[in-house]
C-alpha atoms as a PDB file:
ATOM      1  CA  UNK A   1     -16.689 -17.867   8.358  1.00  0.00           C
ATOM      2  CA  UNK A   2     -15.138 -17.754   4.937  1.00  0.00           C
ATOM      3  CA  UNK A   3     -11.049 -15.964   5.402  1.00  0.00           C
ATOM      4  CA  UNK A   4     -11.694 -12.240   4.019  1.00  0.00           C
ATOM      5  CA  UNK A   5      -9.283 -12.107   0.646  1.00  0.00           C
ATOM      6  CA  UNK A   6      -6.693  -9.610  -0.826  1.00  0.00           C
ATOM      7  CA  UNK A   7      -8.159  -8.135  -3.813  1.00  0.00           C
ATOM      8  CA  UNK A   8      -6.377  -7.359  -6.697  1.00  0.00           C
ATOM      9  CA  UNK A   9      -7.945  -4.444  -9.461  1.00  0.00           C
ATOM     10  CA  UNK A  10      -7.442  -5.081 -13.022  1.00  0.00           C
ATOM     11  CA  UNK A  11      -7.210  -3.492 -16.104  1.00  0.00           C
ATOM     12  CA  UNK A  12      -4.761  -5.144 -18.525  1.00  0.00           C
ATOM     13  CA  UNK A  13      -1.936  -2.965 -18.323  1.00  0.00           C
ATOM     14  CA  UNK A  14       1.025  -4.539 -16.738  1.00  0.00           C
ATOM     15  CA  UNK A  15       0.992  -2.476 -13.853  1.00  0.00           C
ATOM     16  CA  UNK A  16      -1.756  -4.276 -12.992  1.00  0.00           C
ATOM     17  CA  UNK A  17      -0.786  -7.668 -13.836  1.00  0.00           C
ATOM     18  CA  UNK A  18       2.350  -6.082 -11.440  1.00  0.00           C
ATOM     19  CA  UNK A  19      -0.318  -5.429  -8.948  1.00  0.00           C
ATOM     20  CA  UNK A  20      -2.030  -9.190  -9.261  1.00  0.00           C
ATOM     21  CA  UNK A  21       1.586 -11.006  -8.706  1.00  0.00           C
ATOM     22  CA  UNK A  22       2.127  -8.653  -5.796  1.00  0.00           C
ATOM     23  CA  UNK A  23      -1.474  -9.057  -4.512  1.00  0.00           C
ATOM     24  CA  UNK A  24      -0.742 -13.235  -4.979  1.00  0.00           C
ATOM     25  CA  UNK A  25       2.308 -13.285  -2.773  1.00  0.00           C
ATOM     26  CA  UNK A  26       0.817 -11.509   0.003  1.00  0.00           C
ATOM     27  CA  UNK A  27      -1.881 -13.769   0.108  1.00  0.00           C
ATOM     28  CA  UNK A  28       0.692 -16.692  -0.002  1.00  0.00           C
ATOM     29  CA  UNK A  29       2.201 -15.221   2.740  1.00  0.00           C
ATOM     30  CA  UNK A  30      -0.925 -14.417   4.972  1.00  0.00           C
ATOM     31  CA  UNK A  31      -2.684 -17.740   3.893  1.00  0.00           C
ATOM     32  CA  UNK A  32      -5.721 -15.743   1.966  1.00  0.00           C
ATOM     33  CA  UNK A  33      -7.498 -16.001  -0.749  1.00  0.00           C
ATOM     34  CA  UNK A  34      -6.829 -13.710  -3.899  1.00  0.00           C
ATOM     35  CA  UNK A  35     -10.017 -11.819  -6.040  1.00  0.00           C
ATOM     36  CA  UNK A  36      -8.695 -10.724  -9.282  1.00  0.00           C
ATOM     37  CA  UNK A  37     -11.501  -8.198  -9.809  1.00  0.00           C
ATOM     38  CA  UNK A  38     -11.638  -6.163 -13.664  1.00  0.00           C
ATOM     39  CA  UNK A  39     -14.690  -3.376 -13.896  1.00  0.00           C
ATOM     40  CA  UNK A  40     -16.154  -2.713 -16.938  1.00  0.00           C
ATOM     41  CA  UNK A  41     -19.456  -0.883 -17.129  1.00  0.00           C
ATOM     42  CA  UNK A  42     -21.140  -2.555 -19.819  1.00  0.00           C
ATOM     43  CA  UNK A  43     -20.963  -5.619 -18.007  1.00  0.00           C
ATOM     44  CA  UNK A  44     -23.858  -8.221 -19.056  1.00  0.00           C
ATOM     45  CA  UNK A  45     -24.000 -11.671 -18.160  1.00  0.00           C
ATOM     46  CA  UNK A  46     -24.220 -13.467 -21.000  1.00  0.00           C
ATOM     47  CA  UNK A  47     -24.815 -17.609 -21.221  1.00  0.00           C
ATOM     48  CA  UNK A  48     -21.864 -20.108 -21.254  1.00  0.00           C
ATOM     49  CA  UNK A  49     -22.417 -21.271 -25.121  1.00  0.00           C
ATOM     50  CA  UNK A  50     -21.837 -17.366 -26.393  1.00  0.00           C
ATOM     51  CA  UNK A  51     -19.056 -17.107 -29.135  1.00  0.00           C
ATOM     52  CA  UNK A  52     -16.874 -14.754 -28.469  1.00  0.00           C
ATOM     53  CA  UNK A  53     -17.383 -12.638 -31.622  1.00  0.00           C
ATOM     54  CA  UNK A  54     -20.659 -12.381 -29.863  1.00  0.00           C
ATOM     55  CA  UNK A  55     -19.447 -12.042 -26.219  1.00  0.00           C
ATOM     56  CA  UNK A  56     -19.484  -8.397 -24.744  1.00  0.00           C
ATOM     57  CA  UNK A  57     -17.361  -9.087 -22.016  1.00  0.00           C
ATOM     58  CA  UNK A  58     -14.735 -11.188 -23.956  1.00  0.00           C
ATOM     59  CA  UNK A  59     -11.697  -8.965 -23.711  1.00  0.00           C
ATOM     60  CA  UNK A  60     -12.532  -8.122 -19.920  1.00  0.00           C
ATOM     61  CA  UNK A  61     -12.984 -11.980 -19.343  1.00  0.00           C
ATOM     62  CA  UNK A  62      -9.629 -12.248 -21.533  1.00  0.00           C
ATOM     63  CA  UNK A  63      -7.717  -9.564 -19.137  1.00  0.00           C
ATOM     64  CA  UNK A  64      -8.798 -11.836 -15.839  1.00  0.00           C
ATOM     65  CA  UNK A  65      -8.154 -15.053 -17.244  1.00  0.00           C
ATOM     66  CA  UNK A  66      -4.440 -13.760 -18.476  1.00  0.00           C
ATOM     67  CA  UNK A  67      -3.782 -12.788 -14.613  1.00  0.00           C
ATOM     68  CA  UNK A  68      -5.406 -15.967 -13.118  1.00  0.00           C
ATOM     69  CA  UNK A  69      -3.183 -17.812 -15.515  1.00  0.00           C
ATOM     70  CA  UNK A  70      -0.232 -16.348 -14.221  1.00  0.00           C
ATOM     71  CA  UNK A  71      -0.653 -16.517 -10.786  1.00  0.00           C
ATOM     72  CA  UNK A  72      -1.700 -19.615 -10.938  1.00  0.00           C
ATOM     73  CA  UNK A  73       1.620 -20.616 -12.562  1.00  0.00           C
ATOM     74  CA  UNK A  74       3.775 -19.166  -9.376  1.00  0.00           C
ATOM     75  CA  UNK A  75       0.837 -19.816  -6.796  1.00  0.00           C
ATOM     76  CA  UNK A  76      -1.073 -23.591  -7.519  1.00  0.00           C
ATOM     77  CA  UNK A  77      -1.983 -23.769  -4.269  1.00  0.00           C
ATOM     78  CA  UNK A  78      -3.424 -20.274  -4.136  1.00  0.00           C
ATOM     79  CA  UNK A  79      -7.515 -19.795  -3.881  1.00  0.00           C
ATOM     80  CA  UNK A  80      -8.318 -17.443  -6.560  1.00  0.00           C
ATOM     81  CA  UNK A  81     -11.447 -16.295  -7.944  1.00  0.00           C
ATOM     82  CA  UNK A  82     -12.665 -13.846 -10.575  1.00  0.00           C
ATOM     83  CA  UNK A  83     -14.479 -11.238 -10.538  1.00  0.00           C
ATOM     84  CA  UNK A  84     -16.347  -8.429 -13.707  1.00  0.00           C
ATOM     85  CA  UNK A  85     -17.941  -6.240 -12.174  1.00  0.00           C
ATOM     86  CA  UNK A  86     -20.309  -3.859 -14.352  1.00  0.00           C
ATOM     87  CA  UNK A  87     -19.811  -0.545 -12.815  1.00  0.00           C
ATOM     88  CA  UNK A  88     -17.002   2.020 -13.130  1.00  0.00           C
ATOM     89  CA  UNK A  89     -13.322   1.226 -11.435  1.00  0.00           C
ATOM     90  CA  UNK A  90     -13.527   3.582  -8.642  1.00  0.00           C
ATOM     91  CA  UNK A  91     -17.017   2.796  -7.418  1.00  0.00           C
ATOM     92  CA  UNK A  92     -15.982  -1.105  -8.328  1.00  0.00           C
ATOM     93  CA  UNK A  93     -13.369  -1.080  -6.119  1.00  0.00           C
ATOM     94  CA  UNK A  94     -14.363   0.920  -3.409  1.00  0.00           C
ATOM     95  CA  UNK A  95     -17.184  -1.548  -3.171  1.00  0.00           C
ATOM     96  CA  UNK A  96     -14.576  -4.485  -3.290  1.00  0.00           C
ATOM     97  CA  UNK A  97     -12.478  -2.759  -0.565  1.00  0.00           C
ATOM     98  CA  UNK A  98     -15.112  -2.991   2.070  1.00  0.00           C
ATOM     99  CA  UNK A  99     -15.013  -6.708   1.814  1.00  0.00           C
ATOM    100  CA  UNK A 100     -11.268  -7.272   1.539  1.00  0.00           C
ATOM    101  CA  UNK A 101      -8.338  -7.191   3.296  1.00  0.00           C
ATOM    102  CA  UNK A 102      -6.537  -4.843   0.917  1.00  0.00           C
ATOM    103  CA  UNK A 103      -6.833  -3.758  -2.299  1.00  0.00           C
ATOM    104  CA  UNK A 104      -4.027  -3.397  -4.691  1.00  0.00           C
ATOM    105  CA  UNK A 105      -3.410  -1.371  -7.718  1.00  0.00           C
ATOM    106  CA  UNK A 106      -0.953  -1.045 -10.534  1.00  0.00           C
ATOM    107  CA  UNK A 107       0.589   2.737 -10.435  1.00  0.00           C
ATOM    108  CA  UNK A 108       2.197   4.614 -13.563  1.00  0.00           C
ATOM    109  CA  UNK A 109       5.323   6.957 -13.521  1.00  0.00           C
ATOM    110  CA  UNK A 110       7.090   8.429 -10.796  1.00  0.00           C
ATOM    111  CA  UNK A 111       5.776  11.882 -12.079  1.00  0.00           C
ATOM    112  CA  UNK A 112       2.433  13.230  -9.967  1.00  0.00           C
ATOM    113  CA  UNK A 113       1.337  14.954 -13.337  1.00  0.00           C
ATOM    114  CA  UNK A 114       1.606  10.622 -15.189  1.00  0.00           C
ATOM    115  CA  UNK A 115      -1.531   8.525 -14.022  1.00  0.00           C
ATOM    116  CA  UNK A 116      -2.196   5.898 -12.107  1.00  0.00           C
ATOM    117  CA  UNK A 117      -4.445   2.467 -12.682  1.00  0.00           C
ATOM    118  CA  UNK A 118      -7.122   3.649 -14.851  1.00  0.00           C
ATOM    119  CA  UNK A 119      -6.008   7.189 -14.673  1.00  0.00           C
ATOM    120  CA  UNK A 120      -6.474   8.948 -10.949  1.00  0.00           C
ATOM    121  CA  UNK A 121      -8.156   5.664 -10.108  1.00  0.00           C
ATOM    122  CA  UNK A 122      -5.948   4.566  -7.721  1.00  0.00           C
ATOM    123  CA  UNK A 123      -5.634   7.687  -5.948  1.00  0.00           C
ATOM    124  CA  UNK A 124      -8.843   7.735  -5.665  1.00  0.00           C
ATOM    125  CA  UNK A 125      -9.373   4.948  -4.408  1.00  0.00           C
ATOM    126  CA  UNK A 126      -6.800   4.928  -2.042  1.00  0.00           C
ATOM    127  CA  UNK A 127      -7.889   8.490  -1.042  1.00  0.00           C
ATOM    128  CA  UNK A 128     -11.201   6.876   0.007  1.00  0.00           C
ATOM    129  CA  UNK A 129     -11.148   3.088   0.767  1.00  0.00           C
ATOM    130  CA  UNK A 130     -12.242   2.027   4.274  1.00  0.00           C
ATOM    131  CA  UNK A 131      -9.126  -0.363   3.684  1.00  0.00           C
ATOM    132  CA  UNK A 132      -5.435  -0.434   3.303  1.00  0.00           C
ATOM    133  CA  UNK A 133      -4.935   0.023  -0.301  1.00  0.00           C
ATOM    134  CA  UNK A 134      -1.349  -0.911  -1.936  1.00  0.00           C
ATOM    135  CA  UNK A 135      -0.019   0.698  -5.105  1.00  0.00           C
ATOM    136  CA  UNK A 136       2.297  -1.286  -7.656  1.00  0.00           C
ATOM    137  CA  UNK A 137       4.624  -0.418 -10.416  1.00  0.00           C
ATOM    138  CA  UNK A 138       5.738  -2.517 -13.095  1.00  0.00           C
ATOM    139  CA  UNK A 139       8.916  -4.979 -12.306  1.00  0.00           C
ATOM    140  CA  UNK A 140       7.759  -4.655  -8.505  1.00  0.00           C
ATOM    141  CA  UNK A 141       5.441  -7.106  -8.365  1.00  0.00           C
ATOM    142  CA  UNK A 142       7.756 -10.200  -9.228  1.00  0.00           C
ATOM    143  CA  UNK A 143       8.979 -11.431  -6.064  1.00  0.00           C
ATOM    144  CA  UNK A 144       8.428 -14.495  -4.610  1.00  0.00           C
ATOM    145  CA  UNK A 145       7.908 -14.978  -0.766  1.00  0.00           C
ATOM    146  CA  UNK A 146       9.324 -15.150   1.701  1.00  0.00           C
ATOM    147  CA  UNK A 147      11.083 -11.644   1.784  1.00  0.00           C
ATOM    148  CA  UNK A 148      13.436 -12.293   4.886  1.00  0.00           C
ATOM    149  CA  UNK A 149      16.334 -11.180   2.876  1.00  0.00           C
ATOM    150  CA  UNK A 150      14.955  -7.961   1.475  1.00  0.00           C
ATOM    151  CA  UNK A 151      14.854  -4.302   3.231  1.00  0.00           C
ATOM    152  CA  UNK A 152      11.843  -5.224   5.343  1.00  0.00           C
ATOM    153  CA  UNK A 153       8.652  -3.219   6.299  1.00  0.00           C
ATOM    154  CA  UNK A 154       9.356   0.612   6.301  1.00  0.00           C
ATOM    155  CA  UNK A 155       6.911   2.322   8.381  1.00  0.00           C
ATOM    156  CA  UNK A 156       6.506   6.396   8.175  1.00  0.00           C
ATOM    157  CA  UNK A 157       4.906   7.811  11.354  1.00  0.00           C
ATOM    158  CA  UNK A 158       3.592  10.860  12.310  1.00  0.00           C
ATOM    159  CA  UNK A 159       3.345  11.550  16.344  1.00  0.00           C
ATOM    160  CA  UNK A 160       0.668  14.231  16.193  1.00  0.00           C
ATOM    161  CA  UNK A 161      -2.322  11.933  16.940  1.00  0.00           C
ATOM    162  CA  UNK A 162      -2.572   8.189  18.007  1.00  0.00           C
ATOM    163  CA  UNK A 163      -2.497   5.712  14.398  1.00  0.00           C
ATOM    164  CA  UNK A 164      -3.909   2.040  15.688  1.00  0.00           C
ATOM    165  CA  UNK A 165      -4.872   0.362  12.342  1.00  0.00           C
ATOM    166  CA  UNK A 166      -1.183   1.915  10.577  1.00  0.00           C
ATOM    167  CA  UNK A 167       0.702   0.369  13.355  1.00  0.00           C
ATOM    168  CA  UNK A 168      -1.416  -3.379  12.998  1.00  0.00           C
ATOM    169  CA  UNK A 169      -0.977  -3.258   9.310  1.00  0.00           C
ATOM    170  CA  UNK A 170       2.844  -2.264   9.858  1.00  0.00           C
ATOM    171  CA  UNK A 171       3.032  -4.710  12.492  1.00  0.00           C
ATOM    172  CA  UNK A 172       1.003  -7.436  10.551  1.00  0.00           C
ATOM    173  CA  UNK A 173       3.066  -6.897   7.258  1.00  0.00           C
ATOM    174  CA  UNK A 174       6.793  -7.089   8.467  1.00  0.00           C
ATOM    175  CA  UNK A 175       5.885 -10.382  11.133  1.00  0.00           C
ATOM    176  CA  UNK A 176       4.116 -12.209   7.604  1.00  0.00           C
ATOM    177  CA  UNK A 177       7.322 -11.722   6.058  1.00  0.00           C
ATOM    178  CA  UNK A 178       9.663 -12.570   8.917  1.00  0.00           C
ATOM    179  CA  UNK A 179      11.212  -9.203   8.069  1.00  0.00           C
ATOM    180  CA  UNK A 180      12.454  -6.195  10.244  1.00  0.00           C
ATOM    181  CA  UNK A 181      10.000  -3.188  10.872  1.00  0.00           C
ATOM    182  CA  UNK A 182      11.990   0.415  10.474  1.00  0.00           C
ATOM    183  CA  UNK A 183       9.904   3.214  11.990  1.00  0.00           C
ATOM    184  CA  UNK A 184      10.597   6.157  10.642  1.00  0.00           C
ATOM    185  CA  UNK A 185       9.757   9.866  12.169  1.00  0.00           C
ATOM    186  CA  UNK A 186      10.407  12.840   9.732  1.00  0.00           C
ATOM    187  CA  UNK A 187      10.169  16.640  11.515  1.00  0.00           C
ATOM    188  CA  UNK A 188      11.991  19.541  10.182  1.00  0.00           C
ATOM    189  CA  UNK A 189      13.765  21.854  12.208  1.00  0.00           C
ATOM    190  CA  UNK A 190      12.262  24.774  13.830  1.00  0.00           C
ATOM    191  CA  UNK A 191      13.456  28.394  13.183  1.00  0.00           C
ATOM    192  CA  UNK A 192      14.703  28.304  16.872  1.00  0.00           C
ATOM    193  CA  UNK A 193      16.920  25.592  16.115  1.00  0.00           C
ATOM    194  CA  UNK A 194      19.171  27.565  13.481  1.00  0.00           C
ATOM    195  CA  UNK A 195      21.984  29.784  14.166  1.00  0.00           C
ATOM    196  CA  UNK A 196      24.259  32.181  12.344  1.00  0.00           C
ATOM    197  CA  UNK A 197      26.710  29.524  11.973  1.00  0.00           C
ATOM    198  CA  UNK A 198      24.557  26.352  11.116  1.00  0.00           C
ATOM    199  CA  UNK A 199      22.181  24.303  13.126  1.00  0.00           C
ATOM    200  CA  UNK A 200      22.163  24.524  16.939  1.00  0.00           C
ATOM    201  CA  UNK A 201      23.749  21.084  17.804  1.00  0.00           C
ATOM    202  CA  UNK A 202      21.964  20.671  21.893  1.00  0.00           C
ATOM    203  CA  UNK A 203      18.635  22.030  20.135  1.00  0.00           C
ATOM    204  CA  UNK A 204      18.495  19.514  17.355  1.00  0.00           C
ATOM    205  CA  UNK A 205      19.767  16.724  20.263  1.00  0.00           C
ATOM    206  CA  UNK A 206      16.870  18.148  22.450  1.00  0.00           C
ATOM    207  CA  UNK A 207      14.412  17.612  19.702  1.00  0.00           C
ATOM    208  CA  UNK A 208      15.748  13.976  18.155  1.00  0.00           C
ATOM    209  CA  UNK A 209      15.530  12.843  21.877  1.00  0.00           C
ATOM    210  CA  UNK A 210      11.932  14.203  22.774  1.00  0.00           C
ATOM    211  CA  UNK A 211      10.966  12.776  19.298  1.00  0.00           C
ATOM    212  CA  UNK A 212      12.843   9.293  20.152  1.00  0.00           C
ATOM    213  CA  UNK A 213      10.550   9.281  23.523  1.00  0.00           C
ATOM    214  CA  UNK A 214       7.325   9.754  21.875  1.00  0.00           C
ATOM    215  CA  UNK A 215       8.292   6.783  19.132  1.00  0.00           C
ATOM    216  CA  UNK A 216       8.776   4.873  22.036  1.00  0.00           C
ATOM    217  CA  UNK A 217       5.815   5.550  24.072  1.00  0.00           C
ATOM    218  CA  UNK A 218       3.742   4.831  20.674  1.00  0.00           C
ATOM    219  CA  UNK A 219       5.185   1.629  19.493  1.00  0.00           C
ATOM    220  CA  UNK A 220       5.387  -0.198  23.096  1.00  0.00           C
ATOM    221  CA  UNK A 221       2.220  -2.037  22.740  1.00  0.00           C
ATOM    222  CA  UNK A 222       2.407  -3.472  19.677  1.00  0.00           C
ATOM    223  CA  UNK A 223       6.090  -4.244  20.186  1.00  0.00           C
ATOM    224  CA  UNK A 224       4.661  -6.483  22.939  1.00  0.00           C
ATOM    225  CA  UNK A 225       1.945  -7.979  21.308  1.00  0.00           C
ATOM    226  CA  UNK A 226       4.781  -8.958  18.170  1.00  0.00           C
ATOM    227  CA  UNK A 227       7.758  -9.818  19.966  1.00  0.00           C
ATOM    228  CA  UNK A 228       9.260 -11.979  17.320  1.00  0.00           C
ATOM    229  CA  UNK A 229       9.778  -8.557  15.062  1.00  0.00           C
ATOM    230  CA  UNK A 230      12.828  -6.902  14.906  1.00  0.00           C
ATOM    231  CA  UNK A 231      11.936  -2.884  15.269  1.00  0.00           C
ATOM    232  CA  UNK A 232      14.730  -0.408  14.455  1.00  0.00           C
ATOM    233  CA  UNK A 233      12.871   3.211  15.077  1.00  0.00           C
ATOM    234  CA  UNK A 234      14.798   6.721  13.970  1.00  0.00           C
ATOM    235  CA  UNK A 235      14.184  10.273  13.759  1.00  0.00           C
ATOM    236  CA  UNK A 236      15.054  12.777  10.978  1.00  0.00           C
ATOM    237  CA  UNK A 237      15.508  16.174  10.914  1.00  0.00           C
ATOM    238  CA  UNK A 238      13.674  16.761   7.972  1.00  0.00           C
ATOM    239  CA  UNK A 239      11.129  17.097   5.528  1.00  0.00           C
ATOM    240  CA  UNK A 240       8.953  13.755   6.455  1.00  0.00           C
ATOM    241  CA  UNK A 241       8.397  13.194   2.591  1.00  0.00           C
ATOM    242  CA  UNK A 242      12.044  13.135   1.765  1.00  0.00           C
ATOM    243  CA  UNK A 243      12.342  11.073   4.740  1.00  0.00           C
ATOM    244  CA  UNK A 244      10.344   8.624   4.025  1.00  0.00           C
ATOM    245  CA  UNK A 245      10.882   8.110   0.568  1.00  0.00           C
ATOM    246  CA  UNK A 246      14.429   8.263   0.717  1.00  0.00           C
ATOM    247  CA  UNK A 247      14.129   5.442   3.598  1.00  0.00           C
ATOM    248  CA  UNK A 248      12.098   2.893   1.095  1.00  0.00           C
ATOM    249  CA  UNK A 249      15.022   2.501  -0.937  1.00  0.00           C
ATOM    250  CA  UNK A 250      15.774  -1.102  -1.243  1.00  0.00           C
ATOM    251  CA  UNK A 251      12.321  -1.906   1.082  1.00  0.00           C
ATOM    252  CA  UNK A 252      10.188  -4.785   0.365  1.00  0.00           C
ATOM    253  CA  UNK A 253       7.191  -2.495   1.504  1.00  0.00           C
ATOM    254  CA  UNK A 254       6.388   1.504   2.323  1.00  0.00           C
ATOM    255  CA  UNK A 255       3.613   2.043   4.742  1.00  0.00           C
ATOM    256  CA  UNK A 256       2.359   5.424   5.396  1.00  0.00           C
ATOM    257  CA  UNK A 257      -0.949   6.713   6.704  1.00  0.00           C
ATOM    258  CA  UNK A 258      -4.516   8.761   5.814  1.00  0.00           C
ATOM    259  CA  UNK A 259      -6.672  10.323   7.992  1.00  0.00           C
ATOM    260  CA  UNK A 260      -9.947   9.166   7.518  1.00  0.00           C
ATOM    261  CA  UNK A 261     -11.855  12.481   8.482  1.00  0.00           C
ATOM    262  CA  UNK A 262      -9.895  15.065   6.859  1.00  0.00           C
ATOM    263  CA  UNK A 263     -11.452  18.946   6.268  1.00  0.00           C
ATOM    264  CA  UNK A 264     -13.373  19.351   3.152  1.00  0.00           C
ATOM    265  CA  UNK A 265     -11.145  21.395   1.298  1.00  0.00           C
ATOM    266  CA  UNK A 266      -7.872  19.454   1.766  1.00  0.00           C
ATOM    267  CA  UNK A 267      -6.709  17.299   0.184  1.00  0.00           C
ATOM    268  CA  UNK A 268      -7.707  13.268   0.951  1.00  0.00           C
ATOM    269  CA  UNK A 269      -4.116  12.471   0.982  1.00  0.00           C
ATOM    270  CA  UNK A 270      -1.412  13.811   2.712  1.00  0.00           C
ATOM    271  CA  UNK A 271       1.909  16.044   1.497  1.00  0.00           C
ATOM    272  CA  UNK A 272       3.870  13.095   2.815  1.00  0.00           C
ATOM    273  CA  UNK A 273       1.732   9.664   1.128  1.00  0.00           C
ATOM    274  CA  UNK A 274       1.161  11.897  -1.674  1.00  0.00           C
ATOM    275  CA  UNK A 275       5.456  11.964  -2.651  1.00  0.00           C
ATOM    276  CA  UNK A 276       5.573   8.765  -1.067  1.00  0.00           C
ATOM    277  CA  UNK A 277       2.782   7.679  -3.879  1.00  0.00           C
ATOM    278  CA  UNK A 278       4.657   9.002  -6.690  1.00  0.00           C
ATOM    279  CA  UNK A 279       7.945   8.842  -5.718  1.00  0.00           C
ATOM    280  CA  UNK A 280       8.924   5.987  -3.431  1.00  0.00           C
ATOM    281  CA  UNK A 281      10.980   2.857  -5.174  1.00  0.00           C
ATOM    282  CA  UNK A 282       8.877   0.228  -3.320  1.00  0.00           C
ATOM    283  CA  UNK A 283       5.366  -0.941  -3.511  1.00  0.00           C
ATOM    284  CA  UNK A 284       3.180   2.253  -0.672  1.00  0.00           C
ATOM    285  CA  UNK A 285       0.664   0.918   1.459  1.00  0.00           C
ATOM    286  CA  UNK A 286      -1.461   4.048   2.009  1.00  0.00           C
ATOM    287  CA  UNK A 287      -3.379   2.662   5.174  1.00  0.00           C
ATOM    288  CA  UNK A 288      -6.821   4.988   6.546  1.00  0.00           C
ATOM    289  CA  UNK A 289      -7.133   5.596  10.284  1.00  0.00           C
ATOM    290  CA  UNK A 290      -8.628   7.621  12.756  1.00  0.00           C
END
């Protein structure tokens, strides 16, 4: 059976080229291959002898080629292959998700009113994918593995209902890097917990240590099945969001999670990947699960 690659989405901006050297040295470090994969609906296979004042597809072949080029430079060992599709981005990639590993995608501004890859591409797509999909800004995508002696795997969990495939791609990400794993639980105080003078010291201690149990309880297995990583788990009294995000700084990696089966009117993505999305200083794995 042929390894399942890490694809990387395209579009000539250098978020995405951001997105392809990020996409290259995770499947360096996971020993997989790498799609570089650029959609562009008017797509038509033309023959090899075409010149390219004739060639429909020559800028889109031009925008893969640049990226394979690169990669190649800081990755000659790395299996890569290319990939124009003729169809538009979001169906493209949601398409290519079901047969990767990941999918990665350059992401624009900090701001959630600025775009993302292709516009709201990537948040569609990683609103949608059946598979972990990993947004990139520009300048984040440069680092070489391994990442030993960077801020690790951040991982921000919620306790309200049981998160398998989050905790295996946490898991899976910080033990490819050799890196530590912080686990992260964000929950704001209840109104019960404030008094006249300030915060009720033995309720917030009551809370931090029920919340410290359940973190415990949910990460035993898989600290058992990856005993060579280093887990440091916390809980905040706070907004998750702020949590989290303010956690990534200086992280190699931000992994948060989306329901798959979410109400119809609500939004695919959470209050807590969404700020995480715009606003964390790392490269956010937004990872689906039941």
């Amino acid at each position: 059976m042929e390894p399942v690659p890490i694809t990387a989405g395209l579009d000539g901006s250098a978020e995405s080229l951001a997105a392809a050297h990020w996409a290259a040295a995770e499947a360096a470090r996971r020993g997989l291959p790498l799609s570089l994969l650029h959609a562009w609906i008017l797509h038509v296979p033309e023959p090899a002898d075409v010149p390219p004042e004739r060639d429909r597809d020559y800028w889109a072949k031009r925008i893969v080629h640049a990226a394979h080029a690169e990669v190649r430079a800081r990755f000659p060992a790395l299996e890569v292959t290319e990939d124009i599709v003729g169809d538009e981005p979001v169906a493209a990639l949601l398409t290519a998700a079901e047969a990767s590993v990941m999918v990665v995608l350059g992401s624009r501004g900090l701001d959630r009113l600025e775009s993302f890859f292709l516009g709201d591409v990537g948040l569609h797509v990683a609103g949608r994918a059946e598979r972990p999909v990993v947004l990139v800004r520009k300048g984040m995508g440069s680092r070489v593995p391994p990442a030993a002696d960077g801020g690790g795997v951040v991982l921000g969990l919620g306790l309200r209902r049981p998160a398998h495939d989050l905790l295996d791609f946490a898991f899976d990400a910080a033990a490819a890097r050799g890196a530590p794993l912080r686990v992260l639980h964000g929950r704001p105080l209840p109104v019960q917990a404030y008094a006249p003078w300030g915060v009720d010291p033995e309720v917030a201690q009551e809370i931090t240590e029920h919340a410290e149990l359940e973190i415990g309880q949910a990460l035993r297995p898989w600290r058992e099945r990856h005993p060579d990583v280093t887990v440091v788990d916390a809980v905040s009294l706070e907004s998750p969001a702020k949590a989290v995000v303010r956690a990534a700084e200086g992280a190699d990696l931000l992994v948060v999670g989306r329901r798959r089966h979410r109400p119809a009117l609500v939004p695919r993505l959470s209050a807590v990947a969404q700020a995480c999305v715009h606003h964390a200083p790392c490269p956010v794995a937004v990872v689906p699960h039941d």
